[in-house]
Protein backbone atom coordinates (compact mmCIF):
# COMPACT_ATOMS: atom_id res chain seq x y z
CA UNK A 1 -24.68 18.85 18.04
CA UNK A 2 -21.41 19.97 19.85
CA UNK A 3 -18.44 20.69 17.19
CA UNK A 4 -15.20 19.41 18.37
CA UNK A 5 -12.47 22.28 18.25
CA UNK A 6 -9.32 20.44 16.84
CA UNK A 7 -5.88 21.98 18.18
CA UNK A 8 -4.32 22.23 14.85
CA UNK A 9 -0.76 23.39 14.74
CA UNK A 10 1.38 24.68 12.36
CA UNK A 11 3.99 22.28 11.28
CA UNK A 12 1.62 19.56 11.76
CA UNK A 13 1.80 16.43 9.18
CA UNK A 14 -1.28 15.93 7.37
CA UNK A 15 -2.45 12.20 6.42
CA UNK A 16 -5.75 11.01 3.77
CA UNK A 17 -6.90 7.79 4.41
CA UNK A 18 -4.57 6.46 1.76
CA UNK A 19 -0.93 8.59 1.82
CA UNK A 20 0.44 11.85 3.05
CA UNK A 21 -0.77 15.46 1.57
CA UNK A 22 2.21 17.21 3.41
CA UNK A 23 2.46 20.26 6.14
CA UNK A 24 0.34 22.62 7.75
CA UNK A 25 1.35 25.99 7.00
CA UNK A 26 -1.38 28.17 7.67
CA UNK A 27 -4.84 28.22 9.60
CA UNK A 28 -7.06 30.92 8.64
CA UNK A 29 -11.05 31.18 8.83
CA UNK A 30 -13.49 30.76 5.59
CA UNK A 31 -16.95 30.18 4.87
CA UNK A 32 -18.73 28.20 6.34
CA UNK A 33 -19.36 24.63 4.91
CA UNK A 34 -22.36 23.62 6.31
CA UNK A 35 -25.90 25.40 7.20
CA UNK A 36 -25.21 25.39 11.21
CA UNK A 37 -22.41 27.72 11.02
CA UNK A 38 -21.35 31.20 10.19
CA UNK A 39 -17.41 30.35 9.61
CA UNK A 40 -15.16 27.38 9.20
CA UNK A 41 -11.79 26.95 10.12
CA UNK A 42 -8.91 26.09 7.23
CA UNK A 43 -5.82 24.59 7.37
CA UNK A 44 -3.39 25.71 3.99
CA UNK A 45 -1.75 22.01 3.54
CA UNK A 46 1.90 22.78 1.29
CA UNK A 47 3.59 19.73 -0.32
CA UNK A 48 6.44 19.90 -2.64
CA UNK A 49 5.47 19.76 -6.25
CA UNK A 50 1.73 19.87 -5.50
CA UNK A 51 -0.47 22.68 -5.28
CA UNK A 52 -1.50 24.05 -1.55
CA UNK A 53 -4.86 22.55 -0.18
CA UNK A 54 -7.32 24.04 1.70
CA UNK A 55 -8.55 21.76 3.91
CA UNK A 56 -11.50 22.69 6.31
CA UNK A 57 -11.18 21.13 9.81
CA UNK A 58 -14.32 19.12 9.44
CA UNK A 59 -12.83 16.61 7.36
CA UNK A 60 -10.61 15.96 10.49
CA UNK A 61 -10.87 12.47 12.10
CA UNK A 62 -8.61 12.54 14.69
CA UNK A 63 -5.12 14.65 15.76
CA UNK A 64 -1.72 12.82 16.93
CA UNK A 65 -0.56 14.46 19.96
CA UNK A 66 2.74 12.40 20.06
CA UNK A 67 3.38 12.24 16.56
CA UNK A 68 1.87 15.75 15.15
CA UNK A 69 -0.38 14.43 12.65
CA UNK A 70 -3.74 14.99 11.14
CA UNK A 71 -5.64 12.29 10.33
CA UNK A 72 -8.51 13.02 7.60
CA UNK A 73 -11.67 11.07 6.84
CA UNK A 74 -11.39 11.20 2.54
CA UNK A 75 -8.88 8.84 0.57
CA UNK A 76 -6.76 10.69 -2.18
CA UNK A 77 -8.58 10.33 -4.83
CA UNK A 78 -11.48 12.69 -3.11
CA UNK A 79 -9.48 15.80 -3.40
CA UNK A 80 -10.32 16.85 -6.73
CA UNK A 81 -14.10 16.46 -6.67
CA UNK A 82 -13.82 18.16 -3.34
CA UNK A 83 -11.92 21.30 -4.91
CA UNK A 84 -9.59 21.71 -1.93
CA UNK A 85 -7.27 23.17 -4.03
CA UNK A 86 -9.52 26.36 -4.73
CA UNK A 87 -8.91 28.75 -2.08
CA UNK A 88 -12.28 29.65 -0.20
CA UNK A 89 -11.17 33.07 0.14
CA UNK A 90 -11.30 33.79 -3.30
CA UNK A 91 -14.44 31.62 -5.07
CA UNK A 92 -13.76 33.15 -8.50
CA UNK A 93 -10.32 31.29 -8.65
CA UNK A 94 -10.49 27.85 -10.61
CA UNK A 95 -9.52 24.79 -9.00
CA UNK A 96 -5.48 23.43 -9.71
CA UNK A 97 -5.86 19.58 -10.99
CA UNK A 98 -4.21 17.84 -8.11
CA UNK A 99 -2.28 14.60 -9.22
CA UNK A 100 -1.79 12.06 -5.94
CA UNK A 101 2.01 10.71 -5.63
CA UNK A 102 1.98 7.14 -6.10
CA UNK A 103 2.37 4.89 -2.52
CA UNK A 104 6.22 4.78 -2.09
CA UNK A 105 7.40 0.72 -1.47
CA UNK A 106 8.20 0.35 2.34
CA UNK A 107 11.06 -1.32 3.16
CA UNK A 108 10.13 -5.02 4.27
CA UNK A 109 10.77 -5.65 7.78
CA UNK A 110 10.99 -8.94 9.36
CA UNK A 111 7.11 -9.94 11.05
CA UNK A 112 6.81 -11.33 13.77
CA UNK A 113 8.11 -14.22 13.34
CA UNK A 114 11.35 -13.02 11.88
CA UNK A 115 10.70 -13.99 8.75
CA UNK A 116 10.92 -11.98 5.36
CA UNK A 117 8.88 -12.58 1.66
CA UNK A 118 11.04 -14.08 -0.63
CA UNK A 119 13.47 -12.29 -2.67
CA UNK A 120 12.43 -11.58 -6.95
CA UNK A 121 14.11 -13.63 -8.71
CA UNK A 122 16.46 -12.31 -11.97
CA UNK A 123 16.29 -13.68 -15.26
CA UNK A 124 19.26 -16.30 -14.49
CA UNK A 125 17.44 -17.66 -11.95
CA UNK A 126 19.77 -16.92 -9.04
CA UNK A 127 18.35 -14.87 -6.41
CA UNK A 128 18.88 -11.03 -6.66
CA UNK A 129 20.85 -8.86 -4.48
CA UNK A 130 19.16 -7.79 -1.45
CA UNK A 131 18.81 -7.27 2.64
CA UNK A 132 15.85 -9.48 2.56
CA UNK A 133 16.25 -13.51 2.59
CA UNK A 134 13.73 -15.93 1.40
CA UNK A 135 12.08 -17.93 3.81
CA UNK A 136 13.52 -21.87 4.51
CA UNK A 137 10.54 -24.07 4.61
CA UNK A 138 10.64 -25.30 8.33
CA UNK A 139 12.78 -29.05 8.02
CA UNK A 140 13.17 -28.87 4.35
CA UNK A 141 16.14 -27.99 2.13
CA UNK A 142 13.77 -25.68 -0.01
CA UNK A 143 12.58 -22.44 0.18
CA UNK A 144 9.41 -20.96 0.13
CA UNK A 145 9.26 -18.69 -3.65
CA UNK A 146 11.50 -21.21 -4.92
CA UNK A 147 10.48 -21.80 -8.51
CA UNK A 148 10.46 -25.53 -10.60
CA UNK A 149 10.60 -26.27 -14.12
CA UNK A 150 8.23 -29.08 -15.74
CA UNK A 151 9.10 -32.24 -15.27
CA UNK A 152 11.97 -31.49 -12.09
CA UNK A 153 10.98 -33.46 -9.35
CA UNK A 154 8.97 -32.56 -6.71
CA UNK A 155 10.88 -31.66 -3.72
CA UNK A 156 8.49 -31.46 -1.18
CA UNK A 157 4.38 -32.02 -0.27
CA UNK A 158 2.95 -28.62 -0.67
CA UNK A 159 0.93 -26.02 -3.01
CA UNK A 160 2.60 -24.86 -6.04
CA UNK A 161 1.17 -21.57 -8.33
CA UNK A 162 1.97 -21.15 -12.06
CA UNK A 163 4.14 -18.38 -12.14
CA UNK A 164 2.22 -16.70 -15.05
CA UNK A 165 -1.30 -16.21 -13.82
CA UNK A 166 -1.35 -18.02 -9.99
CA UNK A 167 -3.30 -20.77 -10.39
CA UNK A 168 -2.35 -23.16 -7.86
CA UNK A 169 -2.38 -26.65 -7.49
CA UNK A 170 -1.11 -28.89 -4.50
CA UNK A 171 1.60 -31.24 -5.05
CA UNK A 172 -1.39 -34.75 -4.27
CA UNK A 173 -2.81 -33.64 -7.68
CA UNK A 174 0.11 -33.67 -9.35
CA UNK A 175 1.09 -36.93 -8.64
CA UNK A 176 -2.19 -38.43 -9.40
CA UNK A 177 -1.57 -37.08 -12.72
CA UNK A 178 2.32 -38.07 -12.67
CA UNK A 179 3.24 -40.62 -10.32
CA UNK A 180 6.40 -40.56 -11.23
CA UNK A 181 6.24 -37.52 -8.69
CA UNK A 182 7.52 -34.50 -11.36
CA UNK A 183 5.97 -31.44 -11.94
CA UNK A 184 3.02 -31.82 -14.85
CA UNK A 185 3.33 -29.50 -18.11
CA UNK A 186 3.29 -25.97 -17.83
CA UNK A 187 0.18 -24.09 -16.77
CA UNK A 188 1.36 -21.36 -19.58
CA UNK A 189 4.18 -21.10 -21.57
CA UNK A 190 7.46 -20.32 -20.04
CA UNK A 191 5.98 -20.67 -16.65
CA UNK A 192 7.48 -22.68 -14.03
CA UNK A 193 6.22 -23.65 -10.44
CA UNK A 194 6.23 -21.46 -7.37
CA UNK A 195 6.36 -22.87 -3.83
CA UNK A 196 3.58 -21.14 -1.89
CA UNK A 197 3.49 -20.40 1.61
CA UNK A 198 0.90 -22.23 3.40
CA UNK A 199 1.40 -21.10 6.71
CA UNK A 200 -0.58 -18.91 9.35
């Protein structure tokens, strides 16, 4: 079976299934992890604030050409059990404990459709500070993520989730319970209704 010969740089980014492990800054030779060969080719992976990895270049799914970056077959959690933070070259040394840096948030960008999630709400009740807008419910004066107390009326026909523990229940259920057409008791206490989106 033909071994593919990556073209590994250094500077190259370096990306697990699940987040970044940081830069290539070294490729060296090292034994060989598997029966069929004599040597195996390492990468030294360096990220600030995490110890170096030594990643062999059979864990390598694919390379970036435009973009420089390395994309591996194992998810974060792997590296540990793998021991890629033992340096091959030196099989007496103990393995560092490498702790994964939890998924930054990305900034929300428009779909698209051009349209946004809906803002968190504060404890007032007003929306909070932000780039990103709620969504208007197409014709209606509401917004999607707008949030009801028991016994307001029900602005519109649509789904509504308990804002405790997301049960939902569509507005035709409510008013067979309350034709009056306001929202029923509380799912939990202090909960209030959320507008869900229903849309594709």
């Amino acid at each position: 079976m033909p071994v593919v010969q990556w073209a590994v740089q250094i500077g190259d980014s370096v990306e697990a299934r699940d987040g970044e492990l940081g830069t290539v800054r070294e490729i060296f030779d090292g034994p060989a992890q598997s029966l069929f060969l004599s040597t195996d080719s390492y990468m030294r992976v360096v990220d600030r604030g995490q110890p170096d990895l030594m990643i062999p270049f059979t864990e390598i799914v694919d390379i970036s050409d435009v973009k420089r970056v390395i994309y591996l077959k194992r998810f974060l959690g792997e590296i540990n059990p793998l021991g890629w933070t033992r340096d091959p070259r030196q099989p007496g040394m103990p393995a560092v404990p490498f702790f994964p840096k939890p998924k930054s948030a990305a900034a929300v960008k428009p779909d698209s459709n051009g349209s946004v999630p809906p803002r968190a709400r504060v404890e007032s009740g007003a929306w909070s500070p932000g780039a990103a807008a709620p969504r208007l419910e197409p014709g209606k004066g509401v917004r999607i993520g707008d949030r009801f107390k028991p016994g307001d009326r029900i602005p519109v026909p649509a789904q509504y989730m308990c804002t405790v523990c997301r049960f939902r229940k569509h507005s035709r259920q409510m008013l067979e319970e309350n034709p009056d057409g306001r929202f029923p008791p509380a799912h939990h206490p202090a909960a209030l209704w959320e507008l869900e989106d229903l849309r594709p």
